[in-house]
PDB file of N, CA and C in Angstrom:
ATOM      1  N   UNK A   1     -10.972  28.620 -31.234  1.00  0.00           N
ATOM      2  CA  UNK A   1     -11.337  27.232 -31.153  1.00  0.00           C
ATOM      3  C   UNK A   1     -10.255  26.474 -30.378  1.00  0.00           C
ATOM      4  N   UNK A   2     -10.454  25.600 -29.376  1.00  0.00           N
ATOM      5  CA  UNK A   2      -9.767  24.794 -28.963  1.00  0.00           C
ATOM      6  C   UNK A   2      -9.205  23.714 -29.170  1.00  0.00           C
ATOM      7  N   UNK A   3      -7.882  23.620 -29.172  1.00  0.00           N
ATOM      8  CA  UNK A   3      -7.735  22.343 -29.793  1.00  0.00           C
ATOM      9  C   UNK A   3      -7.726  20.926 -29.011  1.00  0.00           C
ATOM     10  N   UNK A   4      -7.861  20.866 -27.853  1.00  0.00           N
ATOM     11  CA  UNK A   4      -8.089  20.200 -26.896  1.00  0.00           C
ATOM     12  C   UNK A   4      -9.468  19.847 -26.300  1.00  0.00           C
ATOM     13  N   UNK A   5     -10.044  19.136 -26.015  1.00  0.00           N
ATOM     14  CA  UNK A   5     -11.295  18.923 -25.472  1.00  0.00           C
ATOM     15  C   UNK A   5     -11.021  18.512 -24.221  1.00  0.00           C
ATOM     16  N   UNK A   6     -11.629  19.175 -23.001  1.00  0.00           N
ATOM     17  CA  UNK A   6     -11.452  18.717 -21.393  1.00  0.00           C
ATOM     18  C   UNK A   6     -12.351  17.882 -21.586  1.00  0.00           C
ATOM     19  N   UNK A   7     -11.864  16.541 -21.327  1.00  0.00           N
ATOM     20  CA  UNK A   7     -13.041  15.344 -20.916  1.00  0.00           C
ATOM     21  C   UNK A   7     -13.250  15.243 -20.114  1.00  0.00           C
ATOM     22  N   UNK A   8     -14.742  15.366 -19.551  1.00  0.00           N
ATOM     23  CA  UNK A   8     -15.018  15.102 -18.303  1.00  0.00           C
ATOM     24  C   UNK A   8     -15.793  13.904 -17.503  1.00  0.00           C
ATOM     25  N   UNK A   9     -15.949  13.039 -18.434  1.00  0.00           N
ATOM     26  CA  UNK A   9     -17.004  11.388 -19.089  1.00  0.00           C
ATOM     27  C   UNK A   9     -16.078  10.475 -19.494  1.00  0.00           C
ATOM     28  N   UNK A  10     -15.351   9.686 -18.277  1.00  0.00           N
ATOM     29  CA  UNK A  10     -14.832   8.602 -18.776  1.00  0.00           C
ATOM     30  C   UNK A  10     -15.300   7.547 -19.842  1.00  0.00           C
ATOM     31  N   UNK A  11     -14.698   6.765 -20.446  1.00  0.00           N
ATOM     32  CA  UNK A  11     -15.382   5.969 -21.416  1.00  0.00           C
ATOM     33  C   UNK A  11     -15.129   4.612 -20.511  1.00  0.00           C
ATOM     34  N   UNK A  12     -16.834   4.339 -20.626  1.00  0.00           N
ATOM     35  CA  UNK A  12     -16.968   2.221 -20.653  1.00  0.00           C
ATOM     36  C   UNK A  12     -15.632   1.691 -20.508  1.00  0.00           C
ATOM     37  N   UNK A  13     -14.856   1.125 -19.657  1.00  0.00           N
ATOM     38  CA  UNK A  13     -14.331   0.324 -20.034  1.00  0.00           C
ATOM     39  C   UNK A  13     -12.602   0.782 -19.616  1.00  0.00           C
ATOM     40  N   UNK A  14     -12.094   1.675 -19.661  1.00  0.00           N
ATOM     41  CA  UNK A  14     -11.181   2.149 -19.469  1.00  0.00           C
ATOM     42  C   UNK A  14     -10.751   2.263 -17.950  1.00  0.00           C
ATOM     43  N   UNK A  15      -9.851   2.319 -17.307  1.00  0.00           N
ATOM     44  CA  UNK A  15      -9.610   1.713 -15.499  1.00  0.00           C
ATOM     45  C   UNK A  15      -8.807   2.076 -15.405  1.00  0.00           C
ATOM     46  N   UNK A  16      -8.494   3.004 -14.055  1.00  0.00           N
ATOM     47  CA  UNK A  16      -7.506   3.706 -13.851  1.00  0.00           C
ATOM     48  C   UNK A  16      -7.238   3.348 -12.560  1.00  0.00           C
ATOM     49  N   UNK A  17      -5.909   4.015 -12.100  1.00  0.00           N
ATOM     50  CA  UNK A  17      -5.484   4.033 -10.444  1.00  0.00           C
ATOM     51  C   UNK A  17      -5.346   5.137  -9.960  1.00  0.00           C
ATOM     52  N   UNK A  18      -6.212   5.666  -9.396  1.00  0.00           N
ATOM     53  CA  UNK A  18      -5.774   7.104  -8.766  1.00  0.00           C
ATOM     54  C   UNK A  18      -4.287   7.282  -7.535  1.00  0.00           C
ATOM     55  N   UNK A  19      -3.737   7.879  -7.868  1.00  0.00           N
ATOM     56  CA  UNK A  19      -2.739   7.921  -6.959  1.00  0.00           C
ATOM     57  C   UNK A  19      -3.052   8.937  -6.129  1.00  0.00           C
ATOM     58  N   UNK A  20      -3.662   9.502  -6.258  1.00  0.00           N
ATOM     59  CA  UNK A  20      -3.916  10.797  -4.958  1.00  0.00           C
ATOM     60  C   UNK A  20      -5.416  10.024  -3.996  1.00  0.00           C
ATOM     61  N   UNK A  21      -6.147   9.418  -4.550  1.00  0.00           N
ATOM     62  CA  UNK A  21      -7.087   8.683  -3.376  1.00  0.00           C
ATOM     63  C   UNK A  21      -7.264   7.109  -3.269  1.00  0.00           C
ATOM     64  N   UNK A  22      -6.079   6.425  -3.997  1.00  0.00           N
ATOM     65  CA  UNK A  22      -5.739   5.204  -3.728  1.00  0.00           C
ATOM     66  C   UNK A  22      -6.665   4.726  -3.892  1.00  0.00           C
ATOM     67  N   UNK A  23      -7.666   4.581  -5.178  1.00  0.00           N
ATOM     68  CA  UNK A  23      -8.595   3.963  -5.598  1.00  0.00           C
ATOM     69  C   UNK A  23      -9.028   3.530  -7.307  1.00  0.00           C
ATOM     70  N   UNK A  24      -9.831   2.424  -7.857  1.00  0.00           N
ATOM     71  CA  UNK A  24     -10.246   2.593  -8.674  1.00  0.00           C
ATOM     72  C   UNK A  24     -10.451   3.156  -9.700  1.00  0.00           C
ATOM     73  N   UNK A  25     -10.595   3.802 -10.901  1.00  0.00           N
ATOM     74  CA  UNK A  25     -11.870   4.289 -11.088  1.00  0.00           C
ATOM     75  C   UNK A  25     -12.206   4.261 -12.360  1.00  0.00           C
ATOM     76  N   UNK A  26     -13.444   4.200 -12.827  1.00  0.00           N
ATOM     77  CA  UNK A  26     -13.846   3.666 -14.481  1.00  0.00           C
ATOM     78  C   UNK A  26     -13.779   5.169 -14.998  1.00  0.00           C
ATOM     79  N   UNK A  27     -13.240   5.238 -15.975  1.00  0.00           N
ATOM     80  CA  UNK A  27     -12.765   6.354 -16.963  1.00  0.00           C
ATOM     81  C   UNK A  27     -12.155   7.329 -16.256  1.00  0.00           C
ATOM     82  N   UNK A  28     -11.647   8.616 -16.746  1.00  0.00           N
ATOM     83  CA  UNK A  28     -10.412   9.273 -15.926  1.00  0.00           C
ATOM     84  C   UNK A  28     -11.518  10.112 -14.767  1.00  0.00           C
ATOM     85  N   UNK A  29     -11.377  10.023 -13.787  1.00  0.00           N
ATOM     86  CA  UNK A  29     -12.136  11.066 -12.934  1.00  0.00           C
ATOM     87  C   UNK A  29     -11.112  11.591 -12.740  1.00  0.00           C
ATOM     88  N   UNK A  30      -9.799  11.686 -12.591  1.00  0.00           N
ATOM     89  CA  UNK A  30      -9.040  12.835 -11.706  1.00  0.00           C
ATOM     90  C   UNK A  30      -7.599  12.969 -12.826  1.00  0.00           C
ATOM     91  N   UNK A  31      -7.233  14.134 -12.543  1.00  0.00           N
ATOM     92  CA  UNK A  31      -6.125  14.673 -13.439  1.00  0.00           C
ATOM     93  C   UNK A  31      -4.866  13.744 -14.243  1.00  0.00           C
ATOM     94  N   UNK A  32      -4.462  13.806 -15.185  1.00  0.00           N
ATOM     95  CA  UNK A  32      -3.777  12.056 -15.879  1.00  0.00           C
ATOM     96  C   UNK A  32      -2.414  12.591 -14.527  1.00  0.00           C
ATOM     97  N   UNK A  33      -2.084  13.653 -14.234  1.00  0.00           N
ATOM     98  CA  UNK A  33      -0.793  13.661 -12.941  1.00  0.00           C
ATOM     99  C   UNK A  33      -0.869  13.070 -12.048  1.00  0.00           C
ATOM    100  N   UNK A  34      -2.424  12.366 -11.365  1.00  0.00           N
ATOM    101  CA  UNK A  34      -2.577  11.782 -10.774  1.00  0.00           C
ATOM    102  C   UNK A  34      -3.125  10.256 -10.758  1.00  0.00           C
ATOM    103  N   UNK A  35      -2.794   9.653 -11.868  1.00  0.00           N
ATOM    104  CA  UNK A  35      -3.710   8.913 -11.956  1.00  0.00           C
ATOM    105  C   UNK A  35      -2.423   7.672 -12.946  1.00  0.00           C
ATOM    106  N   UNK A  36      -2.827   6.222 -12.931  1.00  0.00           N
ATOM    107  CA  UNK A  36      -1.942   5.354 -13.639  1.00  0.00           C
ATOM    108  C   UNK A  36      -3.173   4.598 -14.828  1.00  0.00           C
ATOM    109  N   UNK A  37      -2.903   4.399 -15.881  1.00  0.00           N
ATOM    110  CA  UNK A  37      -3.935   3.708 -17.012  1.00  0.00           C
ATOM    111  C   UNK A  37      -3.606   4.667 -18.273  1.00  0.00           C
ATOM    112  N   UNK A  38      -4.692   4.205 -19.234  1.00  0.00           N
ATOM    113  CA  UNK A  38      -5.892   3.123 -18.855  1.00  0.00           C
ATOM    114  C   UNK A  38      -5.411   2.003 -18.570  1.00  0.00           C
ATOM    115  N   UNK A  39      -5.783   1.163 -18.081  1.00  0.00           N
ATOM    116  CA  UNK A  39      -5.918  -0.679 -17.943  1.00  0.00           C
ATOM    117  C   UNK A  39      -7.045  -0.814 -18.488  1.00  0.00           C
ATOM    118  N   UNK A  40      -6.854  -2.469 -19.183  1.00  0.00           N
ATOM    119  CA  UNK A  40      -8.286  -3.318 -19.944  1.00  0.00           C
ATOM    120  C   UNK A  40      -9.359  -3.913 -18.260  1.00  0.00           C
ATOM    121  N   UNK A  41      -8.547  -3.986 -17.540  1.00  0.00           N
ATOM    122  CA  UNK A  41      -9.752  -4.661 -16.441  1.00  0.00           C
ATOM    123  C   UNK A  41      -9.558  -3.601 -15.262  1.00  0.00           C
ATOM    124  N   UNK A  42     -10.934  -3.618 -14.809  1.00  0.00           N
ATOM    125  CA  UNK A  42     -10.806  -3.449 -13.018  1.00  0.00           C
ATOM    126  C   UNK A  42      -9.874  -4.179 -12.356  1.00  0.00           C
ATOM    127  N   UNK A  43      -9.313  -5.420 -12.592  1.00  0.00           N
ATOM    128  CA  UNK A  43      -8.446  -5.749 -11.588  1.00  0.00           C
ATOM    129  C   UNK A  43      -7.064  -5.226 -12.318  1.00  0.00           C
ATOM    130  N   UNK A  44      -6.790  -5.426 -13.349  1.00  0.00           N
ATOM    131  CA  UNK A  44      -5.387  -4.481 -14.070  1.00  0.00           C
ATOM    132  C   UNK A  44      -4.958  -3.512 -13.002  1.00  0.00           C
ATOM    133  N   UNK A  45      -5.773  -2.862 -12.853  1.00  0.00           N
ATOM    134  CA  UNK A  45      -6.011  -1.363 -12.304  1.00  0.00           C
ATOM    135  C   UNK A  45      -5.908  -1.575 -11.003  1.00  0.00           C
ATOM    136  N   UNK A  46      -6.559  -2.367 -10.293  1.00  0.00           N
ATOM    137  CA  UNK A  46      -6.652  -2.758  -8.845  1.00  0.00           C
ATOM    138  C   UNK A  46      -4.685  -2.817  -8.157  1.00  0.00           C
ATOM    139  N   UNK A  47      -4.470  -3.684  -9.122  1.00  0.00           N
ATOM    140  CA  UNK A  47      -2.547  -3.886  -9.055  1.00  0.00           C
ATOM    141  C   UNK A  47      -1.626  -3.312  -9.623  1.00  0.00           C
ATOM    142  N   UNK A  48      -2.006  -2.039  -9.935  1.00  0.00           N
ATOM    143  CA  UNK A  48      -1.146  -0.458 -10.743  1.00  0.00           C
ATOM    144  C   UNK A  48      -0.485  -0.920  -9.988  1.00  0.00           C
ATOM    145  N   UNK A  49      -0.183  -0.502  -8.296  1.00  0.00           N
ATOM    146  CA  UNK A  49       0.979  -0.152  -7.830  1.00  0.00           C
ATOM    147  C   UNK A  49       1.967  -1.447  -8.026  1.00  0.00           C
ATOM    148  N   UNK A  50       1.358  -2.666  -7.538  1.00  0.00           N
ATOM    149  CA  UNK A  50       2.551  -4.210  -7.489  1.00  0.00           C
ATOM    150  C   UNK A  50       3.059  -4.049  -8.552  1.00  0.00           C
ATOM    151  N   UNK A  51       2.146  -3.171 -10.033  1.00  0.00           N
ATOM    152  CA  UNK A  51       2.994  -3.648 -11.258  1.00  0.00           C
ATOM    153  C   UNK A  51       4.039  -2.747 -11.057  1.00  0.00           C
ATOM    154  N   UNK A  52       3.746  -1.557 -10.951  1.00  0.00           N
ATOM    155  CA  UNK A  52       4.749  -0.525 -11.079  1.00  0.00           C
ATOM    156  C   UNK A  52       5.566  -0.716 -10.482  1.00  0.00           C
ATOM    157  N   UNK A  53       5.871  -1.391  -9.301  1.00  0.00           N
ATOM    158  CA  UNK A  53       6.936  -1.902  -8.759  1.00  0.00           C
ATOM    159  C   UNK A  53       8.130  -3.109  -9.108  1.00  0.00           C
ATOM    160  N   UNK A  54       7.263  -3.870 -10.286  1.00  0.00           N
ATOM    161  CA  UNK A  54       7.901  -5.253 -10.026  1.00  0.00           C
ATOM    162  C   UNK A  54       8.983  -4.466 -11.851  1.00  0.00           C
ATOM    163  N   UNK A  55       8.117  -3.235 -12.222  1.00  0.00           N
ATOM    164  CA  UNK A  55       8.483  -2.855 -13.461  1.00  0.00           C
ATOM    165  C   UNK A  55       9.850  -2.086 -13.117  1.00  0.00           C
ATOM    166  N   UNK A  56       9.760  -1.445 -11.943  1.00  0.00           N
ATOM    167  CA  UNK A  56      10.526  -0.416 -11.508  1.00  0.00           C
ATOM    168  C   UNK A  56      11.956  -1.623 -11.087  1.00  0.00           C
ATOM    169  N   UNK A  57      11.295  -2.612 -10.914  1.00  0.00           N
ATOM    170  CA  UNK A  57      12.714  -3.726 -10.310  1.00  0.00           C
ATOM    171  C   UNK A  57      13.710  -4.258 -11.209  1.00  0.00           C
ATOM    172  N   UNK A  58      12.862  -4.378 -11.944  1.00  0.00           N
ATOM    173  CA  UNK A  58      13.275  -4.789 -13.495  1.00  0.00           C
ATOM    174  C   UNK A  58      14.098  -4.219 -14.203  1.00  0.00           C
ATOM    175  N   UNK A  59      13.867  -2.828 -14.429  1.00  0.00           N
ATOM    176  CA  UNK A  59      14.575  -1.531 -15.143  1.00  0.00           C
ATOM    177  C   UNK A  59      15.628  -1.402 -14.399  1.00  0.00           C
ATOM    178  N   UNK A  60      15.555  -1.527 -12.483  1.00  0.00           N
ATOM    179  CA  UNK A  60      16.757  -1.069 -12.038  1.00  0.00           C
ATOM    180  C   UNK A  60      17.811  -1.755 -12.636  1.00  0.00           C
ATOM    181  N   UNK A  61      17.585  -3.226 -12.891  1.00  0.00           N
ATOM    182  CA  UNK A  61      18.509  -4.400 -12.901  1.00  0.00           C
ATOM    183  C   UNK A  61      18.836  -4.369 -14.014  1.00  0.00           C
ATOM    184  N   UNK A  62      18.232  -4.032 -15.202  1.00  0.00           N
ATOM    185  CA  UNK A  62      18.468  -4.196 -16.174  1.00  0.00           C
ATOM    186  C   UNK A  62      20.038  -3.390 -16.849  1.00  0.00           C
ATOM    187  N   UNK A  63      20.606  -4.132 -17.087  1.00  0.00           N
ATOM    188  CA  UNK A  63      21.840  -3.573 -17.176  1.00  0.00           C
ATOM    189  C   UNK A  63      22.086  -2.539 -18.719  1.00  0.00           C
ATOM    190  N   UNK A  64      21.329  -2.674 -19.303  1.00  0.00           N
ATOM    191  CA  UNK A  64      21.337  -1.517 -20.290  1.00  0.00           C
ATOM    192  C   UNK A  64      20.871  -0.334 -20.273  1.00  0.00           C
ATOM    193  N   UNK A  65      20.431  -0.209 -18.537  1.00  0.00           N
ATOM    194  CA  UNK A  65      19.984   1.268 -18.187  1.00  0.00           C
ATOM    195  C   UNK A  65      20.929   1.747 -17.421  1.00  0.00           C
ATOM    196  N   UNK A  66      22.489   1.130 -17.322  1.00  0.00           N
ATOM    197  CA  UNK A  66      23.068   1.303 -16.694  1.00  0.00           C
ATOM    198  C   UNK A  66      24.480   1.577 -17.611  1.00  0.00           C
ATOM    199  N   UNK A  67      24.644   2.933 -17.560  1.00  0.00           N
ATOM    200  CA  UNK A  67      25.897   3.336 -18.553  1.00  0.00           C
ATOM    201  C   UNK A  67      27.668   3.162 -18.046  1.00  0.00           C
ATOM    202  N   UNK A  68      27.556   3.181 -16.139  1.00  0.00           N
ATOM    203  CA  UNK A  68      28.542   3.459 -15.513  1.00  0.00           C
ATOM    204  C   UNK A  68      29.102   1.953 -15.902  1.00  0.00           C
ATOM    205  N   UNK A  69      30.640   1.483 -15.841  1.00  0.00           N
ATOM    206  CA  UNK A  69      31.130   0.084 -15.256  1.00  0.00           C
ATOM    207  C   UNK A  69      30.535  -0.325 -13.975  1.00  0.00           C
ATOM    208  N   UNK A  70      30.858  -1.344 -14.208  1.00  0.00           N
ATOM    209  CA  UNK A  70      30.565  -2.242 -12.617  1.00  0.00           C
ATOM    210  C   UNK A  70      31.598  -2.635 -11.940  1.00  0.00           C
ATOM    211  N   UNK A  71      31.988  -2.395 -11.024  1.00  0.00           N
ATOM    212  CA  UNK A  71      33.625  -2.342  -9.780  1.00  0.00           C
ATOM    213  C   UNK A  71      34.093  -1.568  -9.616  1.00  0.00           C
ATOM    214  N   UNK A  72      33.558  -0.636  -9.446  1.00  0.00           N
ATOM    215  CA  UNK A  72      33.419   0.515  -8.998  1.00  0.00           C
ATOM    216  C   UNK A  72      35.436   1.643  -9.811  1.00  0.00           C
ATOM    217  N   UNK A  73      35.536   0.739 -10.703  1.00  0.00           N
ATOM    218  CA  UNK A  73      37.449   1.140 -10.461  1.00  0.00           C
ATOM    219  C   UNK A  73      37.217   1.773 -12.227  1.00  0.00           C
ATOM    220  N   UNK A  74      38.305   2.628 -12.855  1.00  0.00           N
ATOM    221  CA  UNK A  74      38.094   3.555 -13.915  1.00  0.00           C
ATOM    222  C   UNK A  74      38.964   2.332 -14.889  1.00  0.00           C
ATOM    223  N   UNK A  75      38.465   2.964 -16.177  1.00  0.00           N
ATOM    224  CA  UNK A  75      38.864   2.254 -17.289  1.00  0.00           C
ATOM    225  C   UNK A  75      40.053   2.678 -17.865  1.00  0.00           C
ATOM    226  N   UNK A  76      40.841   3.249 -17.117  1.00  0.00           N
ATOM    227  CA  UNK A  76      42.406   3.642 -17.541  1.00  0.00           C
ATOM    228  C   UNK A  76      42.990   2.243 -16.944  1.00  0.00           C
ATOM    229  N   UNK A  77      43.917   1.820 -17.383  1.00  0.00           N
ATOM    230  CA  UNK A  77      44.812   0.671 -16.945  1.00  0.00           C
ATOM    231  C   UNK A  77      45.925   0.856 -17.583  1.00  0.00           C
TER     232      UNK A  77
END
């Protein structure tokens, strides 16, 4: 028995971003490796990438993802 079920029938409602054909699409059509969601709307989904970017900007800056000092000089003094 399997413990996994391959879905192959997206569900109503669920919106994805395909990253391998830069599109749409209502429930998962293509592999989750390729793909960003779920999102609640078609347009959610439409702006995967702007989000993922403005998220990716964020994290860089965020200074608690950042373990090194800042000035580049060592903490012996």
């Amino acid at each position: 028995m399997a413990l996994f079920k391959k879905r192959t029938v997206g569900k109503p409602g669920e919106w994805y971003y395909c990253l391998e054909h830069k599109k749409v699409e209502e429930g998962p059509e293509c592999p989750a490796k390729d793909r960003f969601g779920p999102y609640a709307t078609r347009g959610e989904a439409e702006h995967a990438m702007a989000t993922a970017r403005e998220r990716n900007l964020q994290w860089e800056n965020d200074p608690r993802w950042h373990d090194a000092p800042t000035g580049g000089g060592t903490d012996e003094d």
